[in-house]
PDB file of N, CA and C in Angstrom:
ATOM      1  N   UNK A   1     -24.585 -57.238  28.673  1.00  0.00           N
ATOM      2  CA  UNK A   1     -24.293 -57.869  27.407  1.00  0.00           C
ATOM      3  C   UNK A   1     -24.325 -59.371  27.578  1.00  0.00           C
ATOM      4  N   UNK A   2     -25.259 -60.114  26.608  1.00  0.00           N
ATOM      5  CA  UNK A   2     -25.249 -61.591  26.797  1.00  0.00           C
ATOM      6  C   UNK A   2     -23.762 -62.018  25.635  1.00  0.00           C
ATOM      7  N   UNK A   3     -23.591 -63.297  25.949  1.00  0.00           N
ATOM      8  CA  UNK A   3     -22.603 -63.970  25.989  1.00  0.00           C
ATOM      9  C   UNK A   3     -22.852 -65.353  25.410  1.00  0.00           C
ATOM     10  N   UNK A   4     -22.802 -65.994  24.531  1.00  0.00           N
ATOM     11  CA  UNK A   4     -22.901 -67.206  24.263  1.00  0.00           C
ATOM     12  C   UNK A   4     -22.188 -68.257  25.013  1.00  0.00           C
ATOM     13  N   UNK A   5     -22.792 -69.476  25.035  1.00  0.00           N
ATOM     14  CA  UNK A   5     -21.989 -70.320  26.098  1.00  0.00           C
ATOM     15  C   UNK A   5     -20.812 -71.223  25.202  1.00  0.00           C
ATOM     16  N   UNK A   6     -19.804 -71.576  25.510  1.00  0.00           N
ATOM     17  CA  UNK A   6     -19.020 -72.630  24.779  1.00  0.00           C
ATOM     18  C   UNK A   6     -19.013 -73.650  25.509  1.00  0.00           C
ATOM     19  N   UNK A   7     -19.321 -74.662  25.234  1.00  0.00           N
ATOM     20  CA  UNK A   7     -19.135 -75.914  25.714  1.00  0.00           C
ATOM     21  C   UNK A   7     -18.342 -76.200  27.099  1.00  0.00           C
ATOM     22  N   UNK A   8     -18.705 -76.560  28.224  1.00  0.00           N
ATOM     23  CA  UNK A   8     -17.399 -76.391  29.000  1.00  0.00           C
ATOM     24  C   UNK A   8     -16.639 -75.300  30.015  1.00  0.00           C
ATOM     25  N   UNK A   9     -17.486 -74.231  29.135  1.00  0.00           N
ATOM     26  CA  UNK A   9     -16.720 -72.829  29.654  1.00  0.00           C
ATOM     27  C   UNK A   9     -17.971 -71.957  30.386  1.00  0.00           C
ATOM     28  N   UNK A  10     -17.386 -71.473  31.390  1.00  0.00           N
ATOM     29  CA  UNK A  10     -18.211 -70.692  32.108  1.00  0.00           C
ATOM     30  C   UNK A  10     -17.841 -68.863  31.130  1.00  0.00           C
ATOM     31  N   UNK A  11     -19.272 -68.161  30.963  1.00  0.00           N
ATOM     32  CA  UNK A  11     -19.322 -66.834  30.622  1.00  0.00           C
ATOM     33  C   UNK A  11     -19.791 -65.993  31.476  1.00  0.00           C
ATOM     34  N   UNK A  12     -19.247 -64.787  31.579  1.00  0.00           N
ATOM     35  CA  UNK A  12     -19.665 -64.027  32.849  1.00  0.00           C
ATOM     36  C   UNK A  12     -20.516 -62.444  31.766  1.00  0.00           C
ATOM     37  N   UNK A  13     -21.807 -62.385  32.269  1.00  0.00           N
ATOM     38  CA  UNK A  13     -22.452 -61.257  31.442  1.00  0.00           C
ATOM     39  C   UNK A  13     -22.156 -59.916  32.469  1.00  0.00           C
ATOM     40  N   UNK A  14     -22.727 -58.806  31.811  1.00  0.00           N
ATOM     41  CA  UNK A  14     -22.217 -57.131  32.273  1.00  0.00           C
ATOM     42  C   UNK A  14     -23.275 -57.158  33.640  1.00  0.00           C
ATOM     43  N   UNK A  15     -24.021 -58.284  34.186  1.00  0.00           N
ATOM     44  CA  UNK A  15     -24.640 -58.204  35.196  1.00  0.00           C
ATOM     45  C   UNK A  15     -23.531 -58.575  36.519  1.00  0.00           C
ATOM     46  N   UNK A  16     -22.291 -59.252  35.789  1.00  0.00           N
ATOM     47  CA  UNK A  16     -21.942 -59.872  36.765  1.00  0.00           C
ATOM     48  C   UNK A  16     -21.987 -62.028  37.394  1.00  0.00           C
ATOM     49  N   UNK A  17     -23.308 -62.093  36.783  1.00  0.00           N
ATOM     50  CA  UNK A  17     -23.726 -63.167  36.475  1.00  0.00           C
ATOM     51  C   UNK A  17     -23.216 -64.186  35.965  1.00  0.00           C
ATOM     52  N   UNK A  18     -22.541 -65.388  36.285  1.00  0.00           N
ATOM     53  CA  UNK A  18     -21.665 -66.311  35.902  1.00  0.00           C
ATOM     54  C   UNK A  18     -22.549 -67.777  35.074  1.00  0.00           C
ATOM     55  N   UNK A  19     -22.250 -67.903  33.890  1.00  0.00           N
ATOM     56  CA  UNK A  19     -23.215 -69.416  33.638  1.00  0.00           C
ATOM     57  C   UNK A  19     -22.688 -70.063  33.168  1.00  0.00           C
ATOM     58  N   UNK A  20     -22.925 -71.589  33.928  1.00  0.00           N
ATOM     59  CA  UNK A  20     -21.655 -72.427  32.862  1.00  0.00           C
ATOM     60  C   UNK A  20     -22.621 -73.662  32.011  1.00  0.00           C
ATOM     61  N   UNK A  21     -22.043 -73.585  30.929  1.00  0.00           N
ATOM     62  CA  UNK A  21     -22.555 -75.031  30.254  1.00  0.00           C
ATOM     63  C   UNK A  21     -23.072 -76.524  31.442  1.00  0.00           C
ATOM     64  N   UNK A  22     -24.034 -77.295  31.238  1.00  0.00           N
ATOM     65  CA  UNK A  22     -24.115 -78.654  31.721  1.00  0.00           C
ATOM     66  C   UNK A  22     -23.618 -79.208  31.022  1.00  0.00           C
ATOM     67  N   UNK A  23     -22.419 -80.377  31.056  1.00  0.00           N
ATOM     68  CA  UNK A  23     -22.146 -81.605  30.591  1.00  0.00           C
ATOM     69  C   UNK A  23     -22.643 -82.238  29.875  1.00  0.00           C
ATOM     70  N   UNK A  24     -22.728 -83.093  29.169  1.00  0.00           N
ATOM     71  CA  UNK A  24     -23.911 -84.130  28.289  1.00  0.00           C
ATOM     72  C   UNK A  24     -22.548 -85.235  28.672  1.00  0.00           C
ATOM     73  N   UNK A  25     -23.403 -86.308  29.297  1.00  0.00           N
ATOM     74  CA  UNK A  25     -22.782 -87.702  29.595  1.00  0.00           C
ATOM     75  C   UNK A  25     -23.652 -88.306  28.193  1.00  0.00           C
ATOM     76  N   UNK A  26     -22.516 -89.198  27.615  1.00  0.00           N
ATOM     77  CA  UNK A  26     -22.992 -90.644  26.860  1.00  0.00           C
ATOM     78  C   UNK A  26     -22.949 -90.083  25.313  1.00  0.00           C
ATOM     79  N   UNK A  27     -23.719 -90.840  24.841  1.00  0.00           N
ATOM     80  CA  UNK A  27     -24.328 -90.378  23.180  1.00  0.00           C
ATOM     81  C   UNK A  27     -24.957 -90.197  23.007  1.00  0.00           C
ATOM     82  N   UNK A  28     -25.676 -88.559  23.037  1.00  0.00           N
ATOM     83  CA  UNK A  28     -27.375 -88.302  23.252  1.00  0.00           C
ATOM     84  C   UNK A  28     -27.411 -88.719  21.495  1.00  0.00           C
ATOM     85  N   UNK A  29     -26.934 -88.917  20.614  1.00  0.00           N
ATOM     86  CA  UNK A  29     -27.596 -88.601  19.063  1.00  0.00           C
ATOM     87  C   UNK A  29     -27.097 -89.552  18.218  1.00  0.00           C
ATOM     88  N   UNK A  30     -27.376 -90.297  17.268  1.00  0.00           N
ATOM     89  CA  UNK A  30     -26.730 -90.959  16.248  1.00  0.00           C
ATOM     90  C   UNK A  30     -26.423 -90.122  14.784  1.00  0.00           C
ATOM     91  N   UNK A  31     -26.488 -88.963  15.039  1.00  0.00           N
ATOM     92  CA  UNK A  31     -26.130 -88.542  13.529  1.00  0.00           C
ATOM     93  C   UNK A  31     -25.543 -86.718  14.321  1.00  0.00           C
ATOM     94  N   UNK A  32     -24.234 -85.647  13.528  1.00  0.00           N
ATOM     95  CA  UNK A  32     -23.964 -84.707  13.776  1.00  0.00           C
ATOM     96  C   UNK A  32     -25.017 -84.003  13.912  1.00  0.00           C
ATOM     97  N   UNK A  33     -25.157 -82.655  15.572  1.00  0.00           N
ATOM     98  CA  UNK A  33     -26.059 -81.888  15.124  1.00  0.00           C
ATOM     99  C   UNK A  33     -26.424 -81.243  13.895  1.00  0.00           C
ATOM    100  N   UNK A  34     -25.463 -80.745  12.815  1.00  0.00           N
ATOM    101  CA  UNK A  34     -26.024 -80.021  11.799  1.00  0.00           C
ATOM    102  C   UNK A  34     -27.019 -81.107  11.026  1.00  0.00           C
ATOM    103  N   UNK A  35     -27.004 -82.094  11.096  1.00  0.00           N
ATOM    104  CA  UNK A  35     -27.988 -83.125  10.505  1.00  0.00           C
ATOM    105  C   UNK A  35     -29.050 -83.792  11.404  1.00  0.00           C
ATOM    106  N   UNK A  36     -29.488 -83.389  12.182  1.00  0.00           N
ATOM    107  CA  UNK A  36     -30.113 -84.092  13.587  1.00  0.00           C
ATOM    108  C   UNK A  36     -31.224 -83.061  13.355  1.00  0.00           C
ATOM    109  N   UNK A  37     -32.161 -83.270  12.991  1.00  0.00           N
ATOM    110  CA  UNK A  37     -33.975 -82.558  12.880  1.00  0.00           C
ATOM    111  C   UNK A  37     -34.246 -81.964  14.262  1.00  0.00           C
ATOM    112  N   UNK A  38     -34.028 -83.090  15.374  1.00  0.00           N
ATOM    113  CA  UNK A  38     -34.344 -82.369  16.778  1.00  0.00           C
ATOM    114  C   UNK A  38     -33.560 -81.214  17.331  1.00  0.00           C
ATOM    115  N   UNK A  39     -31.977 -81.276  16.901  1.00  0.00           N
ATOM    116  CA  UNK A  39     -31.028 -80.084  16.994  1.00  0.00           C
ATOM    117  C   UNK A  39     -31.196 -78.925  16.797  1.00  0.00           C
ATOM    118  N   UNK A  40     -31.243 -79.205  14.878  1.00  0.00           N
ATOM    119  CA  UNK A  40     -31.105 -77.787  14.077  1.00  0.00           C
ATOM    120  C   UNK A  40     -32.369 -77.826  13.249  1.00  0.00           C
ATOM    121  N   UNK A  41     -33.269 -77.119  14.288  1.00  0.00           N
ATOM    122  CA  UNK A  41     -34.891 -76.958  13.221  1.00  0.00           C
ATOM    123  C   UNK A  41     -34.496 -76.379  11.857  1.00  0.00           C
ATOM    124  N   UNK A  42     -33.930 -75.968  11.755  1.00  0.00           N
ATOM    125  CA  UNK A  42     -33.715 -75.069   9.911  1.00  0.00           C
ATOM    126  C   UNK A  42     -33.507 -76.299   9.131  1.00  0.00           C
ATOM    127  N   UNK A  43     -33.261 -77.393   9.390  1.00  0.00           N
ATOM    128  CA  UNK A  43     -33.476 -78.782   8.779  1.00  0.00           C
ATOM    129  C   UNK A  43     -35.173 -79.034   8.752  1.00  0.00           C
ATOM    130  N   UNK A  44     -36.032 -78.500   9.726  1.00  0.00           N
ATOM    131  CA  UNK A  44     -37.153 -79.003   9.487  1.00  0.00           C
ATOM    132  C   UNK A  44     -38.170 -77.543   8.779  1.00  0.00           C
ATOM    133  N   UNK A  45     -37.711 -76.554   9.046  1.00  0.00           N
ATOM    134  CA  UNK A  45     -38.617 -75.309   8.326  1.00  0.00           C
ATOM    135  C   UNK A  45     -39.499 -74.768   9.284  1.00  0.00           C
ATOM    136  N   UNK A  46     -39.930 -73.748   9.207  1.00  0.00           N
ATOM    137  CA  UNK A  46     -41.285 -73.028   9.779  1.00  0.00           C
ATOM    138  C   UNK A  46     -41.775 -72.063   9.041  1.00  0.00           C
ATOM    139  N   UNK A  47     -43.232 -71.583   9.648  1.00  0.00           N
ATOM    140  CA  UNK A  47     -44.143 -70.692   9.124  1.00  0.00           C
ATOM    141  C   UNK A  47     -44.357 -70.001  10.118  1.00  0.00           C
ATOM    142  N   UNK A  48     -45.177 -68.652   9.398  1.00  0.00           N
ATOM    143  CA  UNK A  48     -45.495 -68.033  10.331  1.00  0.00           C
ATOM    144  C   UNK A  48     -46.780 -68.439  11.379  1.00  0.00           C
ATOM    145  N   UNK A  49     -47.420 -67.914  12.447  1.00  0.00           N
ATOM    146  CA  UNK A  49     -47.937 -68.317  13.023  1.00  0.00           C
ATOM    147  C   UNK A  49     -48.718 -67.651  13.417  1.00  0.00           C
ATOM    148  N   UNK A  50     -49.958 -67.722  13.976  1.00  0.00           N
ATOM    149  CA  UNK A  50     -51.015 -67.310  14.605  1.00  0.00           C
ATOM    150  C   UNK A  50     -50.704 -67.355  16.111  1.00  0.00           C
ATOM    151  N   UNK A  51     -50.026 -66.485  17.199  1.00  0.00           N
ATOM    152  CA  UNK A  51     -50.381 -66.071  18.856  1.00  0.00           C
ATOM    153  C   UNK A  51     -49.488 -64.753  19.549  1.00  0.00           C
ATOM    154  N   UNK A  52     -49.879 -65.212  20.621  1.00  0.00           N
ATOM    155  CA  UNK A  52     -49.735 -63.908  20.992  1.00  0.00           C
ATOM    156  C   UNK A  52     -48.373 -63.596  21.237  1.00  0.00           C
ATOM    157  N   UNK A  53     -48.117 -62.318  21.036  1.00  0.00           N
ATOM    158  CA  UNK A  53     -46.946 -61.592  21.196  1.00  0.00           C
ATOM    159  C   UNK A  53     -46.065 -61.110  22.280  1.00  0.00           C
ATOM    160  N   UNK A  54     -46.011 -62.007  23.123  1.00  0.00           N
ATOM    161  CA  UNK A  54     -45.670 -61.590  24.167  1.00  0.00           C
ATOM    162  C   UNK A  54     -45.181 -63.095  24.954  1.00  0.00           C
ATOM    163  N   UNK A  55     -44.184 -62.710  26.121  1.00  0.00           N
ATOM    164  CA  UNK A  55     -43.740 -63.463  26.946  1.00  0.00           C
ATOM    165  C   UNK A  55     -45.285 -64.436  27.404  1.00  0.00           C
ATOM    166  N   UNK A  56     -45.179 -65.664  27.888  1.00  0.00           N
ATOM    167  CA  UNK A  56     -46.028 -66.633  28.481  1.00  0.00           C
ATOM    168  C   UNK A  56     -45.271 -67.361  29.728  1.00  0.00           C
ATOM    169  N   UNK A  57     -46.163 -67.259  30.601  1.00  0.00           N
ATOM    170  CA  UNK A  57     -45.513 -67.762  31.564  1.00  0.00           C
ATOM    171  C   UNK A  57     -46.718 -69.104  32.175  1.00  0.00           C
ATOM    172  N   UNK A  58     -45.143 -69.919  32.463  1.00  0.00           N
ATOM    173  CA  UNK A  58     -46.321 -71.419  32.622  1.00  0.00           C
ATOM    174  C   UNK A  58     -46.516 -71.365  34.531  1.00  0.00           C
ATOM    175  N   UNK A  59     -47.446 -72.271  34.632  1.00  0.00           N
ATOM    176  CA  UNK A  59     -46.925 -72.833  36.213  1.00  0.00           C
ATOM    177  C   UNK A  59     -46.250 -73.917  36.122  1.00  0.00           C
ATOM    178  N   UNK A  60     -45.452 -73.948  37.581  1.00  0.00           N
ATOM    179  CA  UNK A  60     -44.546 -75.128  37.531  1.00  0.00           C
ATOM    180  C   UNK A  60     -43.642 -74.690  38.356  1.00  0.00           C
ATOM    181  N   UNK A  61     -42.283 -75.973  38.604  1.00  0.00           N
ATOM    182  CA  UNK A  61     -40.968 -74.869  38.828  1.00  0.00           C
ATOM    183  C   UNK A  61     -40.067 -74.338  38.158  1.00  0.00           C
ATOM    184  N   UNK A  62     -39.482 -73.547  38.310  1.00  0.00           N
ATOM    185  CA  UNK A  62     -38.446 -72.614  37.826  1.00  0.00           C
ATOM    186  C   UNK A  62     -36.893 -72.538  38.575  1.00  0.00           C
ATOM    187  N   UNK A  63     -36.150 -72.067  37.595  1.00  0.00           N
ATOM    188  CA  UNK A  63     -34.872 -72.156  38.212  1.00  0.00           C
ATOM    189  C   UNK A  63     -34.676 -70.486  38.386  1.00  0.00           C
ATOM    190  N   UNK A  64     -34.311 -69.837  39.780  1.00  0.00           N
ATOM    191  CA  UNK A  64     -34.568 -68.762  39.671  1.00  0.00           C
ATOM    192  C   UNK A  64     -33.626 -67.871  39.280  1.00  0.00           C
ATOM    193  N   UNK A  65     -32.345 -68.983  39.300  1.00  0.00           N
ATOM    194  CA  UNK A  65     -30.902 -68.321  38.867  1.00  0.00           C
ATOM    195  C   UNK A  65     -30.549 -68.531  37.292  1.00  0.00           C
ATOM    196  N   UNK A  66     -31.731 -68.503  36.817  1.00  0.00           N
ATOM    197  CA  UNK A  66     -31.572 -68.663  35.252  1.00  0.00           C
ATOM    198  C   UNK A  66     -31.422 -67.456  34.272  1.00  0.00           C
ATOM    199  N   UNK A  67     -30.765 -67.090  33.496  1.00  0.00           N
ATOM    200  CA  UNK A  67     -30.975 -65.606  33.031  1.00  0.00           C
ATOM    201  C   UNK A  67     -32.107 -65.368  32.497  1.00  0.00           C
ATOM    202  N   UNK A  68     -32.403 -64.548  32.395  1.00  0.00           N
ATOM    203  CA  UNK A  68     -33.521 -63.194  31.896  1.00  0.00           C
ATOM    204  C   UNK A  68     -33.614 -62.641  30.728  1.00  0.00           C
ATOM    205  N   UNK A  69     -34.740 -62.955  30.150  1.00  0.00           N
ATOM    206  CA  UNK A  69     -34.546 -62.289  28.717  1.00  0.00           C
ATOM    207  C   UNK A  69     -34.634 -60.626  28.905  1.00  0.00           C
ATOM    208  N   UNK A  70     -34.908 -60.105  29.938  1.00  0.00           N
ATOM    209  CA  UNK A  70     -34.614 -58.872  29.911  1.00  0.00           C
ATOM    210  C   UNK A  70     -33.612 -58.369  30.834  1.00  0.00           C
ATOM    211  N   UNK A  71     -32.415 -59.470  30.948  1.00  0.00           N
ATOM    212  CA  UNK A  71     -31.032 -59.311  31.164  1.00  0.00           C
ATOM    213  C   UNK A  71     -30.747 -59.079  29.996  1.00  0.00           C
ATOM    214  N   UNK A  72     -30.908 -59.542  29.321  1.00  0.00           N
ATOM    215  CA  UNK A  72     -30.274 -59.107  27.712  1.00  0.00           C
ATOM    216  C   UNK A  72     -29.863 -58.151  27.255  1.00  0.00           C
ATOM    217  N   UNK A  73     -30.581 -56.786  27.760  1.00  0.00           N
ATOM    218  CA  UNK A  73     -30.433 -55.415  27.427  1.00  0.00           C
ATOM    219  C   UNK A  73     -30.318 -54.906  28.492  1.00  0.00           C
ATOM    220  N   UNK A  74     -29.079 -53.629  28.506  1.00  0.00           N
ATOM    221  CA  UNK A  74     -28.519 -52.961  29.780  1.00  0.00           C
ATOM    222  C   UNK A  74     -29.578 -52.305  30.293  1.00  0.00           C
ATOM    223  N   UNK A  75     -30.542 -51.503  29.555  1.00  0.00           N
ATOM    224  CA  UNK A  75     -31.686 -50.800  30.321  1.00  0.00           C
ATOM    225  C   UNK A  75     -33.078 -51.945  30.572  1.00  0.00           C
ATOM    226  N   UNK A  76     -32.923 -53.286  30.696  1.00  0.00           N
ATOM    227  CA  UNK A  76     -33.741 -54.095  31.586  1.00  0.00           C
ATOM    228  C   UNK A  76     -35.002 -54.181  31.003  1.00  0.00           C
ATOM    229  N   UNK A  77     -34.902 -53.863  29.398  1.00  0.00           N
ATOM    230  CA  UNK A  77     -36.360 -53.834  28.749  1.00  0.00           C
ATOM    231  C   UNK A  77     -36.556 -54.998  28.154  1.00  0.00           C
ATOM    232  N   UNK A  78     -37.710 -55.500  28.001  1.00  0.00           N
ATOM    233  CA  UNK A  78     -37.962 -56.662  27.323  1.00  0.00           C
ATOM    234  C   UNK A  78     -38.542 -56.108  25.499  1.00  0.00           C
ATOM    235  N   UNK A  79     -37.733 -57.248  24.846  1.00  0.00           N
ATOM    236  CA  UNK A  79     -37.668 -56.606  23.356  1.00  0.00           C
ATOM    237  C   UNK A  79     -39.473 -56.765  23.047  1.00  0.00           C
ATOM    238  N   UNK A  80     -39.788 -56.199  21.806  1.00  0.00           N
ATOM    239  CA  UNK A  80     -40.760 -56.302  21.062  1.00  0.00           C
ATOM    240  C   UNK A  80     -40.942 -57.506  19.974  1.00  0.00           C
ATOM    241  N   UNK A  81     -42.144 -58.047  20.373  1.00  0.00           N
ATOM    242  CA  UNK A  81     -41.837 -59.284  19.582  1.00  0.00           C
ATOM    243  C   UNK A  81     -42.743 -58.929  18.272  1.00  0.00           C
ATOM    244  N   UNK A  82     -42.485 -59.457  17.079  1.00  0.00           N
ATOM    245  CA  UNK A  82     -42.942 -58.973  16.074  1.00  0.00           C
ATOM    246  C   UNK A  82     -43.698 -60.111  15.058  1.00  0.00           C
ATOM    247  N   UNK A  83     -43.223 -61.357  15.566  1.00  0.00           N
ATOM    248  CA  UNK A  83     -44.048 -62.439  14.890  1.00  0.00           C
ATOM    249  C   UNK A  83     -43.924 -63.471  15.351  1.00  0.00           C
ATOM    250  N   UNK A  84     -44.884 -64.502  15.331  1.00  0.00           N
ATOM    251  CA  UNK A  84     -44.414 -65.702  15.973  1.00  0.00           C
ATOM    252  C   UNK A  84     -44.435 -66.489  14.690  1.00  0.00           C
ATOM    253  N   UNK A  85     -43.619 -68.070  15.314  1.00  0.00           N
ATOM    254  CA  UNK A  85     -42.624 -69.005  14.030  1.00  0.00           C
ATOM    255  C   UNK A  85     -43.554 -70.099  14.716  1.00  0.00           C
ATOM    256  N   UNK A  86     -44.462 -70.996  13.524  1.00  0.00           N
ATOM    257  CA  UNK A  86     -44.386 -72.528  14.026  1.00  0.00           C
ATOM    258  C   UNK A  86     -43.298 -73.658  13.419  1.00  0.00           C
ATOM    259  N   UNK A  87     -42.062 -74.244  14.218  1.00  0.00           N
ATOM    260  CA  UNK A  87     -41.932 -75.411  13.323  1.00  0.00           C
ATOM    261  C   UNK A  87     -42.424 -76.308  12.858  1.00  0.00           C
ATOM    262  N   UNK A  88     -42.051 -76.849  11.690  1.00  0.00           N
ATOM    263  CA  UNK A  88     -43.103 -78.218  10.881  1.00  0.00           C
ATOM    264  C   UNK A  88     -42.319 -79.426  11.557  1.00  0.00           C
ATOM    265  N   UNK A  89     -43.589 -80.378  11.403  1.00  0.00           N
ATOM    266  CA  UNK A  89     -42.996 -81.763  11.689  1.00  0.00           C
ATOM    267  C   UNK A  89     -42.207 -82.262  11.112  1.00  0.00           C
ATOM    268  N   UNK A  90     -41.693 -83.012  11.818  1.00  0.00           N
ATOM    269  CA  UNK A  90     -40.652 -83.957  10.692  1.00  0.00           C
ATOM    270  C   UNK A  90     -41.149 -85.286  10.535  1.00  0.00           C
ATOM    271  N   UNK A  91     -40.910 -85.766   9.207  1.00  0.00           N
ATOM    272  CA  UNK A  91     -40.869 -87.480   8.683  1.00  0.00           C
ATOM    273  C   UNK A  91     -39.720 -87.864   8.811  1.00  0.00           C
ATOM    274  N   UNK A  92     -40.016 -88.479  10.501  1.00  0.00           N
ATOM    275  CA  UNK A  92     -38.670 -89.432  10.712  1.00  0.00           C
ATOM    276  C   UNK A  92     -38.760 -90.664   9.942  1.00  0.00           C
ATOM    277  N   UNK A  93     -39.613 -91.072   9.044  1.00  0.00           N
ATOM    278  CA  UNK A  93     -38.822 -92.280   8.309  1.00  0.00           C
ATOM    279  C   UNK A  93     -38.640 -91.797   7.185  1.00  0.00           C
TER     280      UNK A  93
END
């Protein structure tokens, strides 16, 4: 069972698996997330989208102690994806 993180607080999922929030030093933002475009996309909208349905995996590095989207579910399946979302740009002025 996943677990949302709270600020601060470490959550432990049915794997056993412990994750704690990172810190944010300083003032990453000049305006509340619920008003911040880069935060909360539902301020900026989306459509549906044209690709493929399925996990993508980049090259690069990885953190290997990161959870799993198919930690998510006790029987270790990865969900069915059913559509993909593009967000729209925003007019930052």
């Amino acid at each position: 069972m996943w677990l949302p993180l709270v600020s601060g607080l470490a959550r432990e999922t049915s794997t056993g698996n412990r994750y704690e929030t990172i810190p944010v030093t300083g003032n990453p933002t000049d305006r509340p997330a619920a008003s911040h475009a880069d935060l909360n996309l539902a301020l900026r909208g989306y459509e549906r989208a044209s690709a493929a349905l399925e996990l993508v995996f980049y090259n690069g590095p990885t953190d290997s102690g990161a959870p799993q989207l198919a930690g998510i579910f006790a029987d270790r399946r990865v969900p069915e994806f059913t559509s993909a979302q593009q967000v729209y740009d925003w007019n930052w002025s």
